[in-house]
PDB file of N, CA and C in Angstrom:
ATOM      1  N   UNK A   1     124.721  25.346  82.434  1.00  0.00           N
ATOM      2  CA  UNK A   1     124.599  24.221  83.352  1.00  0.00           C
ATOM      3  C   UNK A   1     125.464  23.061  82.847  1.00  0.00           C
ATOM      4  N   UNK A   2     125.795  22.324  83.674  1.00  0.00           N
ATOM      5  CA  UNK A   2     127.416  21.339  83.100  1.00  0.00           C
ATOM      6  C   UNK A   2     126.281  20.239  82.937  1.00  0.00           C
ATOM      7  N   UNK A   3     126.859  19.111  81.975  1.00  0.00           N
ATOM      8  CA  UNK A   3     126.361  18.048  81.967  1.00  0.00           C
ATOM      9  C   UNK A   3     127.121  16.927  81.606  1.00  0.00           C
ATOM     10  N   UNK A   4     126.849  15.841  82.297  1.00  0.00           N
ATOM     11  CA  UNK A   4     127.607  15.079  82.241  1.00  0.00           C
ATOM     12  C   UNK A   4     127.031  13.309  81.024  1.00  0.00           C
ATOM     13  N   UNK A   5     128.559  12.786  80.591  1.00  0.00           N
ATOM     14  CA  UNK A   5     127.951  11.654  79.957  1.00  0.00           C
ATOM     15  C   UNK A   5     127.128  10.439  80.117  1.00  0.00           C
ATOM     16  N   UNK A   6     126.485  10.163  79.634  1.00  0.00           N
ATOM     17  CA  UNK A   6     125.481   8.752  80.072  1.00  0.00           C
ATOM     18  C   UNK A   6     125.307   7.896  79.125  1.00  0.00           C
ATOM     19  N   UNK A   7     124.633   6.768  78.839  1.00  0.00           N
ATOM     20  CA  UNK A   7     124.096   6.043  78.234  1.00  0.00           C
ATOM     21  C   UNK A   7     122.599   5.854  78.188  1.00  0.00           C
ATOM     22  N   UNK A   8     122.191   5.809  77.001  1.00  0.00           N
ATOM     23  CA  UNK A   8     120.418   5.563  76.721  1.00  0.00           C
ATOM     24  C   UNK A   8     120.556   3.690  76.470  1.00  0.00           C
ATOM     25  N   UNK A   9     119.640   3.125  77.026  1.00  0.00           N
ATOM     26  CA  UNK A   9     119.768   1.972  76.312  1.00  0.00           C
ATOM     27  C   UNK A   9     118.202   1.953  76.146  1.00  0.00           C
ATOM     28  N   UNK A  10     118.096   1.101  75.098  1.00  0.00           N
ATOM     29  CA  UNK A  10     116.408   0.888  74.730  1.00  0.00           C
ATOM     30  C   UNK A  10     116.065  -0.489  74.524  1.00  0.00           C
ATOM     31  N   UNK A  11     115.425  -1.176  75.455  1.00  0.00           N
ATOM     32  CA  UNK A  11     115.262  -2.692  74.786  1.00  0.00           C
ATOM     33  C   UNK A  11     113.825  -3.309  74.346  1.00  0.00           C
ATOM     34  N   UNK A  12     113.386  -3.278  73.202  1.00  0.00           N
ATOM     35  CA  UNK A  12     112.227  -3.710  72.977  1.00  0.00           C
ATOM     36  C   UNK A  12     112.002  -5.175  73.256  1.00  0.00           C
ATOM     37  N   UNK A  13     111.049  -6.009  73.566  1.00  0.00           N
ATOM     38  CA  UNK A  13     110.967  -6.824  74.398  1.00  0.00           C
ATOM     39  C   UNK A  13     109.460  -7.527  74.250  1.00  0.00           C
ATOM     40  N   UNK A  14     109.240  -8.999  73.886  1.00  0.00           N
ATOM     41  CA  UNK A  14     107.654  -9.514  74.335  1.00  0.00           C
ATOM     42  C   UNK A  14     107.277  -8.934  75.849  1.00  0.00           C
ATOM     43  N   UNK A  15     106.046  -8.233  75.944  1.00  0.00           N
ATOM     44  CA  UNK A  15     105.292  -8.023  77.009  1.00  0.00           C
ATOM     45  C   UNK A  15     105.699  -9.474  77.848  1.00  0.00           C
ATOM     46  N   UNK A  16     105.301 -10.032  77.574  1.00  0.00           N
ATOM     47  CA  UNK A  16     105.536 -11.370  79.062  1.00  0.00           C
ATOM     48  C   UNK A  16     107.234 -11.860  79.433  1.00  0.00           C
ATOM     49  N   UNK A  17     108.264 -11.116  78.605  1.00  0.00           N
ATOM     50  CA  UNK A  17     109.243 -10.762  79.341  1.00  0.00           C
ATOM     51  C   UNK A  17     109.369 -10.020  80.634  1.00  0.00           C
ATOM     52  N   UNK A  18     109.055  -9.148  80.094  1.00  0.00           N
ATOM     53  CA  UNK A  18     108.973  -8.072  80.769  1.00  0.00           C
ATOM     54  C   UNK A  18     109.796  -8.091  82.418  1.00  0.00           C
ATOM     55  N   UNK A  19     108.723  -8.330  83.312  1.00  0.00           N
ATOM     56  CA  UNK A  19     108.791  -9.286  84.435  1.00  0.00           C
ATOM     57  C   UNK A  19     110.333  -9.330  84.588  1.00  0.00           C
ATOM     58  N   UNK A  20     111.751 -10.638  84.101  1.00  0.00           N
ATOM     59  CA  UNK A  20     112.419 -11.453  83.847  1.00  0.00           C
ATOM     60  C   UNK A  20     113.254 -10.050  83.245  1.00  0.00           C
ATOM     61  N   UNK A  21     112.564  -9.277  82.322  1.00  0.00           N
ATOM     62  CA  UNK A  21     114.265  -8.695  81.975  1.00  0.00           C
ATOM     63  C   UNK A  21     114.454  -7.483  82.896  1.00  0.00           C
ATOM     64  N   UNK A  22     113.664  -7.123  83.834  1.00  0.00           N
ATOM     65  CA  UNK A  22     113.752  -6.004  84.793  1.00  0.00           C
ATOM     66  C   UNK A  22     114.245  -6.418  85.887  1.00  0.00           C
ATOM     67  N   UNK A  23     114.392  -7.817  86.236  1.00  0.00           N
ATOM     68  CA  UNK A  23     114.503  -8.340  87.045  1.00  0.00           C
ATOM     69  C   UNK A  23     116.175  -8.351  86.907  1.00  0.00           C
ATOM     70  N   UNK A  24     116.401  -9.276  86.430  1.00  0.00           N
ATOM     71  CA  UNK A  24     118.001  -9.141  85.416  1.00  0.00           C
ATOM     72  C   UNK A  24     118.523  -7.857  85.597  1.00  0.00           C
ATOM     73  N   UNK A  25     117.654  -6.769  85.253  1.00  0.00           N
ATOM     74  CA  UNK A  25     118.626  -5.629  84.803  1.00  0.00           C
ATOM     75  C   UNK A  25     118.939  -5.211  86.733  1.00  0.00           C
ATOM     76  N   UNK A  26     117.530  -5.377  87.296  1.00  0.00           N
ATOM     77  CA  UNK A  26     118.218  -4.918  88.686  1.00  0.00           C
ATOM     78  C   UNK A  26     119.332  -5.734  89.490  1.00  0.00           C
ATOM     79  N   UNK A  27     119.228  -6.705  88.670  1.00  0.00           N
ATOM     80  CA  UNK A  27     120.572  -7.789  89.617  1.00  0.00           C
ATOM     81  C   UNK A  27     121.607  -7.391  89.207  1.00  0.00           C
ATOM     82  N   UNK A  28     121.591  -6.564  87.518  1.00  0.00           N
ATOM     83  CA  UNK A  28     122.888  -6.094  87.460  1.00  0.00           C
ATOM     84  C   UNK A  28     123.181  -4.743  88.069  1.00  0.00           C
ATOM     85  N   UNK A  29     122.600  -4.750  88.957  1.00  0.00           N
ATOM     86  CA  UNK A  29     122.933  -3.009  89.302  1.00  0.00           C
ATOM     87  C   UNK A  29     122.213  -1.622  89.225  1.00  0.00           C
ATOM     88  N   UNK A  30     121.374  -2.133  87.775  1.00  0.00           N
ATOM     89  CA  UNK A  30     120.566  -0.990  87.250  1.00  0.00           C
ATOM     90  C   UNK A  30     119.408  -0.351  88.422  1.00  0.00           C
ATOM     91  N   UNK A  31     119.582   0.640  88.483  1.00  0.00           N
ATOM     92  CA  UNK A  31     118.757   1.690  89.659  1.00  0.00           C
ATOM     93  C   UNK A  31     117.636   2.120  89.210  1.00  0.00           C
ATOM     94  N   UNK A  32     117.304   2.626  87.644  1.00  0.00           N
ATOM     95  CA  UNK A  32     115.822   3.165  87.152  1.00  0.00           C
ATOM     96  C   UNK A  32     115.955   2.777  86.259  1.00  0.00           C
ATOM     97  N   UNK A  33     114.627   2.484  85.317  1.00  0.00           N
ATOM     98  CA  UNK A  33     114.301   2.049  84.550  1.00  0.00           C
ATOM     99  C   UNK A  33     112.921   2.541  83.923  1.00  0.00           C
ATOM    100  N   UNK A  34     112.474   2.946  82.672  1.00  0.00           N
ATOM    101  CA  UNK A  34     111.005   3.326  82.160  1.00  0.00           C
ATOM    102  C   UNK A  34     110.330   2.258  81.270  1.00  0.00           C
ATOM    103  N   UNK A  35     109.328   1.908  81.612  1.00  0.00           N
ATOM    104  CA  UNK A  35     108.646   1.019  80.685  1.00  0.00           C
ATOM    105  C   UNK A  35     107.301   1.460  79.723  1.00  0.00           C
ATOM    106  N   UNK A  36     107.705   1.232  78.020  1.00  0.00           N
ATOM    107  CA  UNK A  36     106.108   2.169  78.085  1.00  0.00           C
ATOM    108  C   UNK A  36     106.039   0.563  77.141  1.00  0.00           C
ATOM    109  N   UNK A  37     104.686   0.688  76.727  1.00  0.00           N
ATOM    110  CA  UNK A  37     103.794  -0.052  75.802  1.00  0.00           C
ATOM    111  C   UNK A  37     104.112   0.188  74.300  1.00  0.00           C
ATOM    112  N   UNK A  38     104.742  -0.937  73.316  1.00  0.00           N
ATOM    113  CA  UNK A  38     104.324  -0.342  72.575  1.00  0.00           C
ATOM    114  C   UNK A  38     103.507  -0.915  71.356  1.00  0.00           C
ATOM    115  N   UNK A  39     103.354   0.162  70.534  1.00  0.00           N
ATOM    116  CA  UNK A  39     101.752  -0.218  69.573  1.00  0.00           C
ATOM    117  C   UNK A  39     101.508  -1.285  68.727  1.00  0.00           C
ATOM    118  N   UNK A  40     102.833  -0.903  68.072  1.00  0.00           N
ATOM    119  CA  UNK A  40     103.007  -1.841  66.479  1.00  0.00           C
ATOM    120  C   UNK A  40     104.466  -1.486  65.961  1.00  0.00           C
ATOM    121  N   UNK A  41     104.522  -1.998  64.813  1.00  0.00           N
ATOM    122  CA  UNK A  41     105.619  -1.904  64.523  1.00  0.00           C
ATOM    123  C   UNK A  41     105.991  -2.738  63.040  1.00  0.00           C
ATOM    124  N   UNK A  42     107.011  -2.827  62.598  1.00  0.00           N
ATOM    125  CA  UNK A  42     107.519  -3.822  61.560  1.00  0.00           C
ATOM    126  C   UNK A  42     109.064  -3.748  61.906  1.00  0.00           C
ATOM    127  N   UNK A  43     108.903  -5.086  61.455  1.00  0.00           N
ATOM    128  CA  UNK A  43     110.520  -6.063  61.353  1.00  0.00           C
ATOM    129  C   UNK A  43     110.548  -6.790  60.840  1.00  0.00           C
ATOM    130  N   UNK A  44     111.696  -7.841  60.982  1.00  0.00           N
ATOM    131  CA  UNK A  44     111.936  -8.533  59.645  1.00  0.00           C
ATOM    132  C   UNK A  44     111.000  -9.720  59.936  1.00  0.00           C
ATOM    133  N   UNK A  45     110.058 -10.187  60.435  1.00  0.00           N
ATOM    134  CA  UNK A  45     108.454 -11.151  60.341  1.00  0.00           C
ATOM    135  C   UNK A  45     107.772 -10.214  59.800  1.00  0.00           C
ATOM    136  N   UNK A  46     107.448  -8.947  59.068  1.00  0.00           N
ATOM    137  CA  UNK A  46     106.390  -8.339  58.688  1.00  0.00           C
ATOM    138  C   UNK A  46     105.937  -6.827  60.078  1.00  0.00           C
ATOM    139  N   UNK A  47     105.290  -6.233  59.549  1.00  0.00           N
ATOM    140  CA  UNK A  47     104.479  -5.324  60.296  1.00  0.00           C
ATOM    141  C   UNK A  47     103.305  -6.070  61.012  1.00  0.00           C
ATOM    142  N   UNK A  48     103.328  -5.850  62.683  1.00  0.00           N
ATOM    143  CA  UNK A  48     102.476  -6.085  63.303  1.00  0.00           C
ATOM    144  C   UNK A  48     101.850  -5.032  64.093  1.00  0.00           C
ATOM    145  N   UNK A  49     100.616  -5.281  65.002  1.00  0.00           N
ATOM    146  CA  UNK A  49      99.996  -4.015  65.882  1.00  0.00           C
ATOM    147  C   UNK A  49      99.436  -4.857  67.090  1.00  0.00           C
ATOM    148  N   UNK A  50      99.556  -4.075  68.146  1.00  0.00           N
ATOM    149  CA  UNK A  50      98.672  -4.462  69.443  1.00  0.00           C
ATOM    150  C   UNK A  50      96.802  -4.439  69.178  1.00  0.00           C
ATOM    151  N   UNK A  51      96.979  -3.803  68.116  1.00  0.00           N
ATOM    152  CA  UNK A  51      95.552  -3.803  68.302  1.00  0.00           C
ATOM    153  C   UNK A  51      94.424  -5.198  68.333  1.00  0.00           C
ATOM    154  N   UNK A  52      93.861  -4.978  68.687  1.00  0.00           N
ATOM    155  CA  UNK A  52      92.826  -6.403  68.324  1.00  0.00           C
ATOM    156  C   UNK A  52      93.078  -8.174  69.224  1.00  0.00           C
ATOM    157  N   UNK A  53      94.241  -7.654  69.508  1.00  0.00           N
ATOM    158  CA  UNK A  53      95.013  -8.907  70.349  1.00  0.00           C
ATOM    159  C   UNK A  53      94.430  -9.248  71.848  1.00  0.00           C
ATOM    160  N   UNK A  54      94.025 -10.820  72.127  1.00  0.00           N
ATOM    161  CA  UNK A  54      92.899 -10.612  73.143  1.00  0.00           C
ATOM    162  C   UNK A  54      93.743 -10.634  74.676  1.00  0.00           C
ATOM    163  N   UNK A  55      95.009 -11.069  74.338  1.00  0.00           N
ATOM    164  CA  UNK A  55      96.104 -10.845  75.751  1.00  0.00           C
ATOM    165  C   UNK A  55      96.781  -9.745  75.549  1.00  0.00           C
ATOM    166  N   UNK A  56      97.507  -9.512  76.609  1.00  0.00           N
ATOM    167  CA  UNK A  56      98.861  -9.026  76.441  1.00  0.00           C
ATOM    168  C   UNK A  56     100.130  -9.958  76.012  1.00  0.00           C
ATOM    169  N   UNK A  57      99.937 -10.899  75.753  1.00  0.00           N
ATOM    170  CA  UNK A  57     101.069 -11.873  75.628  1.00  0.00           C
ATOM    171  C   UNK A  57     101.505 -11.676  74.206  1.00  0.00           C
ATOM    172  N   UNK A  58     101.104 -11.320  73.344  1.00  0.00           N
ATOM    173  CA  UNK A  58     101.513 -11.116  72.087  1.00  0.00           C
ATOM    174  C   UNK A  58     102.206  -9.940  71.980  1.00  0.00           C
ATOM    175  N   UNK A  59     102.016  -9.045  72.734  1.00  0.00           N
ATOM    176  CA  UNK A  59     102.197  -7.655  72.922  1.00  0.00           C
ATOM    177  C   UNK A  59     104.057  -6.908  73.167  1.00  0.00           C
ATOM    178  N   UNK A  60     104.266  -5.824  73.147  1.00  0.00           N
ATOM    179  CA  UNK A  60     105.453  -5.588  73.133  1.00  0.00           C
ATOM    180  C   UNK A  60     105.900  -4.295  74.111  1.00  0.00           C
ATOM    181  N   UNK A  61     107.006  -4.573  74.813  1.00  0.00           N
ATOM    182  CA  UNK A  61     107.197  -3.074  75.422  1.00  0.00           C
ATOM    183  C   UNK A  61     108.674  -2.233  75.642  1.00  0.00           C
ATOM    184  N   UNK A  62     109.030  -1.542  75.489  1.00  0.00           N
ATOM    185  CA  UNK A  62     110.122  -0.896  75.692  1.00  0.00           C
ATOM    186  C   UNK A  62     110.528  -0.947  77.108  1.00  0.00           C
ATOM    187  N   UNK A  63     111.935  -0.763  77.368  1.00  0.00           N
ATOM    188  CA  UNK A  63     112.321  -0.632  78.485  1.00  0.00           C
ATOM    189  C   UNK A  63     113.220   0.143  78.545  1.00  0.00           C
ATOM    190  N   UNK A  64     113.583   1.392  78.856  1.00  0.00           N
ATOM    191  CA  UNK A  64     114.607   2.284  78.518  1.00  0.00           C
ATOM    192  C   UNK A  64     115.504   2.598  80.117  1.00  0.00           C
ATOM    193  N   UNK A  65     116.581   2.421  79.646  1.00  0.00           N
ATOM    194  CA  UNK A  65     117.246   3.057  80.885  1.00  0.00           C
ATOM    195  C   UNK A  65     118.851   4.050  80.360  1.00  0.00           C
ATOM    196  N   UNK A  66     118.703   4.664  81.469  1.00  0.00           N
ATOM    197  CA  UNK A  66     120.148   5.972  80.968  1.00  0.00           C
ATOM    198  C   UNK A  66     120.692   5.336  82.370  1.00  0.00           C
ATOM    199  N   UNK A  67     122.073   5.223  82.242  1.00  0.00           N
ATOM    200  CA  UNK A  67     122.978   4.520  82.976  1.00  0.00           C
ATOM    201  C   UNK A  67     124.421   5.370  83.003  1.00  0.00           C
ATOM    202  N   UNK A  68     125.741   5.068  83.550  1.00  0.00           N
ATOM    203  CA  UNK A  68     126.844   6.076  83.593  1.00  0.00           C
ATOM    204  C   UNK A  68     127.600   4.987  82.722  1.00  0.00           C
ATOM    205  N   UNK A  69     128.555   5.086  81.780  1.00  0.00           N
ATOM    206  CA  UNK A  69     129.352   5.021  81.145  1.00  0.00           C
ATOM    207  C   UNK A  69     129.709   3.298  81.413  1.00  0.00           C
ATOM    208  N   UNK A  70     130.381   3.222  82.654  1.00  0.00           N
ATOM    209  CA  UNK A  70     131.188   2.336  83.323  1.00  0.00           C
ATOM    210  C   UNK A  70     129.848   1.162  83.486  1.00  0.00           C
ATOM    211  N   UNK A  71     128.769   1.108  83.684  1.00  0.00           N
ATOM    212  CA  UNK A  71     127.912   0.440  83.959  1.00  0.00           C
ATOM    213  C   UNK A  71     126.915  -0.792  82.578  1.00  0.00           C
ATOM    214  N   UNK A  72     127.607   0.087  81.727  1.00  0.00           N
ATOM    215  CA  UNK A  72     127.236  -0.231  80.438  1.00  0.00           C
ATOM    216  C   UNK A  72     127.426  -1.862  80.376  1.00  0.00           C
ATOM    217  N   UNK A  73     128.103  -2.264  80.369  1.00  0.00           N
ATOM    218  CA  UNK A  73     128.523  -4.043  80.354  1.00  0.00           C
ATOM    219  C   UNK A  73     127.526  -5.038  80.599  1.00  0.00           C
ATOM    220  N   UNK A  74     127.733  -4.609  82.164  1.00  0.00           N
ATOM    221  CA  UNK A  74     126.925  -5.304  82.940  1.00  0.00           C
ATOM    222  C   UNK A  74     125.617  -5.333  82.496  1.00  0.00           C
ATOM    223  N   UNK A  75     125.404  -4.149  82.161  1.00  0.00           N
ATOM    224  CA  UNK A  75     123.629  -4.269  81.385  1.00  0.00           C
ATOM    225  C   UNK A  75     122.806  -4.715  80.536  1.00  0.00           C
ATOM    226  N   UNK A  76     124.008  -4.450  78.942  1.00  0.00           N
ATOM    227  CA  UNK A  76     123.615  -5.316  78.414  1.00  0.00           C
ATOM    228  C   UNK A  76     124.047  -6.925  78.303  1.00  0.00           C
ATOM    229  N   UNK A  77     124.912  -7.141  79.023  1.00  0.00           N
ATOM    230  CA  UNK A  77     124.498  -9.018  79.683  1.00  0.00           C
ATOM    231  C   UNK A  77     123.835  -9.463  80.172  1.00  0.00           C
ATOM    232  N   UNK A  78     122.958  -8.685  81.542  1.00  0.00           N
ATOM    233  CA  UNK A  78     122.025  -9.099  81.775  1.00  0.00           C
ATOM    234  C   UNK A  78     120.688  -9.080  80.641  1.00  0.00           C
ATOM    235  N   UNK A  79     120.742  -8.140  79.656  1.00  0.00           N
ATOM    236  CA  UNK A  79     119.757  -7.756  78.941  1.00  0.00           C
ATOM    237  C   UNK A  79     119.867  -8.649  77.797  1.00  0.00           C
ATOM    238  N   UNK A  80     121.131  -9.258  77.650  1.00  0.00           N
ATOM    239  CA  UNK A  80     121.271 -10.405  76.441  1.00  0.00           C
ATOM    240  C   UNK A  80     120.843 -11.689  77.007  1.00  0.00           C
ATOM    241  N   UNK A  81     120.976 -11.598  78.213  1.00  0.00           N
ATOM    242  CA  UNK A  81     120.731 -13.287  78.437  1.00  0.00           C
ATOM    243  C   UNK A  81     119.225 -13.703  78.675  1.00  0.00           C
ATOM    244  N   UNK A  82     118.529 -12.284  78.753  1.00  0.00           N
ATOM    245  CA  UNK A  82     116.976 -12.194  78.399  1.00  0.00           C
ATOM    246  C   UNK A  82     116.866 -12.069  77.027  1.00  0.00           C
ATOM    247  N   UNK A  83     117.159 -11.549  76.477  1.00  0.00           N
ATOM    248  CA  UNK A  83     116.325 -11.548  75.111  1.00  0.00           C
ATOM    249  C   UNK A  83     116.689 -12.280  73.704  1.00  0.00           C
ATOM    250  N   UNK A  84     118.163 -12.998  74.417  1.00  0.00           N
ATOM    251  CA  UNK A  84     118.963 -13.697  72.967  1.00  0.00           C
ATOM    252  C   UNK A  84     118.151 -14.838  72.555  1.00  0.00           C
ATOM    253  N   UNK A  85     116.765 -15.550  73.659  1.00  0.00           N
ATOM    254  CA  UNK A  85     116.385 -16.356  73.454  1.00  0.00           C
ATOM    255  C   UNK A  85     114.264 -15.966  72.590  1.00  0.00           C
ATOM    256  N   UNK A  86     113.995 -14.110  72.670  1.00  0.00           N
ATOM    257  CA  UNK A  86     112.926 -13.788  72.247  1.00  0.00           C
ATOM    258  C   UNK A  86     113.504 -13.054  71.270  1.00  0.00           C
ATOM    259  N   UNK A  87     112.345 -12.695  70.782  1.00  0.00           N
ATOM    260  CA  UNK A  87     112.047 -11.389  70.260  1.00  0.00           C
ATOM    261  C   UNK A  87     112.271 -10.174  71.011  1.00  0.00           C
ATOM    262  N   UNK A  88     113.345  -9.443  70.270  1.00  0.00           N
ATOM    263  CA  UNK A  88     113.711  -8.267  70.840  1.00  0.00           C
ATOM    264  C   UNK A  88     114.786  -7.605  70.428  1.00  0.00           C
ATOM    265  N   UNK A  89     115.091  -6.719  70.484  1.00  0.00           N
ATOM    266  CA  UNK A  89     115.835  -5.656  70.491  1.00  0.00           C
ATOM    267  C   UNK A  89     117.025  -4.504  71.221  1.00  0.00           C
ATOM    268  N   UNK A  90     117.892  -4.153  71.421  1.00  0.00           N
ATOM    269  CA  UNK A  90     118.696  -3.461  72.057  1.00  0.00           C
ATOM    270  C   UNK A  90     119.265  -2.396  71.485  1.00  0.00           C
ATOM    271  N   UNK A  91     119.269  -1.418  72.102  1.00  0.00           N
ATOM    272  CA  UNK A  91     120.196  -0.227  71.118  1.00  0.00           C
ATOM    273  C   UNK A  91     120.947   0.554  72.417  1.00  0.00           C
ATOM    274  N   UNK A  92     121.622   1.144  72.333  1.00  0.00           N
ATOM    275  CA  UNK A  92     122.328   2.009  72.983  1.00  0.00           C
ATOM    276  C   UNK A  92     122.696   3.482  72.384  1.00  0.00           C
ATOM    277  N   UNK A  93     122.473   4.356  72.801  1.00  0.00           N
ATOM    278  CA  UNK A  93     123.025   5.800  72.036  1.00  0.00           C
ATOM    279  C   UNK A  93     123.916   6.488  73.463  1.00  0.00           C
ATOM    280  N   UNK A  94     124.757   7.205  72.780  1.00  0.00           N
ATOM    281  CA  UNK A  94     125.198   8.353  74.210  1.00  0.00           C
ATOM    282  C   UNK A  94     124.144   9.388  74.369  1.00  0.00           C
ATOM    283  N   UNK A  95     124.280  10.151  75.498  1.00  0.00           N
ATOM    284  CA  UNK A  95     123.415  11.268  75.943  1.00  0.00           C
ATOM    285  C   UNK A  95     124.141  12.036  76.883  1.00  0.00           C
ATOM    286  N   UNK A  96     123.443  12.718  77.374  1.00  0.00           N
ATOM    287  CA  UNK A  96     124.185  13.675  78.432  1.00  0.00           C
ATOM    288  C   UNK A  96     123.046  14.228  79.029  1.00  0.00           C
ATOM    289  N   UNK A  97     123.386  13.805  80.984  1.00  0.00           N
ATOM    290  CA  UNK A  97     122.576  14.061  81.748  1.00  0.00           C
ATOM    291  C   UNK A  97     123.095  15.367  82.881  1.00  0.00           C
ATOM    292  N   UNK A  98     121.957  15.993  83.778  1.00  0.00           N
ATOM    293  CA  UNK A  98     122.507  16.767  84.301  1.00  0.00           C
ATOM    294  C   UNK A  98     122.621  16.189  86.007  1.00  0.00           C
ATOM    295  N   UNK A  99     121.938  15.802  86.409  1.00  0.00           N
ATOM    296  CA  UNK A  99     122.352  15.361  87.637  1.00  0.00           C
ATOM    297  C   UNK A  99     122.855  13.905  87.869  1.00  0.00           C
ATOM    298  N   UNK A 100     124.183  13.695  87.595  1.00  0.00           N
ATOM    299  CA  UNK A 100     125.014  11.804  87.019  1.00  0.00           C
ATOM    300  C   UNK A 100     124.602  11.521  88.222  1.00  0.00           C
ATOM    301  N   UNK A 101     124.345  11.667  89.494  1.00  0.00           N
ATOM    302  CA  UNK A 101     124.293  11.402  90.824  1.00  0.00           C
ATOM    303  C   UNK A 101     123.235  10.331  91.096  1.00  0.00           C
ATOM    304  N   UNK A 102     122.382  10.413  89.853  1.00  0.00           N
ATOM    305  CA  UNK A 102     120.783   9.563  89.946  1.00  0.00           C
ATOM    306  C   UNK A 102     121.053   8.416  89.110  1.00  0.00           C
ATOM    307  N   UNK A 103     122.142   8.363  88.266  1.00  0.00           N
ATOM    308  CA  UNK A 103     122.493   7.310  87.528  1.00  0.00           C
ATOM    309  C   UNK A 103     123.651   6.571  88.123  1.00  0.00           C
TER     310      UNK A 103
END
């Protein structure tokens, strides 16, 4: 089965972003997007956890999207001009998808 190239991007993110950087990412174009929760973690403030926390506002979540090659730019600008001002994160890896048609 042929497959074609893509992009993973991953942006960890304060929960009460959230909202604001999905928003962004669809103005730039971006078509899908996955959001999960996540638990805990460590960085350079120390190791923290969702647990015990009485909001979500303290809280953290991923936002992952696979995108086509050419689209890459635009994404993470919109995704910098959300998060250059929080807590957060960005990564990008290549991948390879099979139907590019959805990206």
């Amino acid at each position: 089965m042929q497959t074609h190239d893509a992009k993973r991007v991953e942006i960890t993110i304060e929960a009460v972003m959230q909202r604001r950087l999905t928003q962004a990412l669809t103005e730039a174009g971006v078509t899908g997007y996955t959001i999960l929760p996540v638990l805990g973690g460590s960085g350079r403030s120390g190791e923290w956890s969702r647990s015990g926390q009485v909001s979500r506002a303290s809280g953290m979540v991923q936002v992952i999207c696979i995108i086509r090659p050419d689209r890459l730019d635009a994404l993470l600008e919109a995704a910098f001009a959300v998060v250059e001002r929080h807590i957060g994160v960005v990564s990008v890896t290549d991948c390879q998808v099979m139907r590019a048609e959805r990206f």
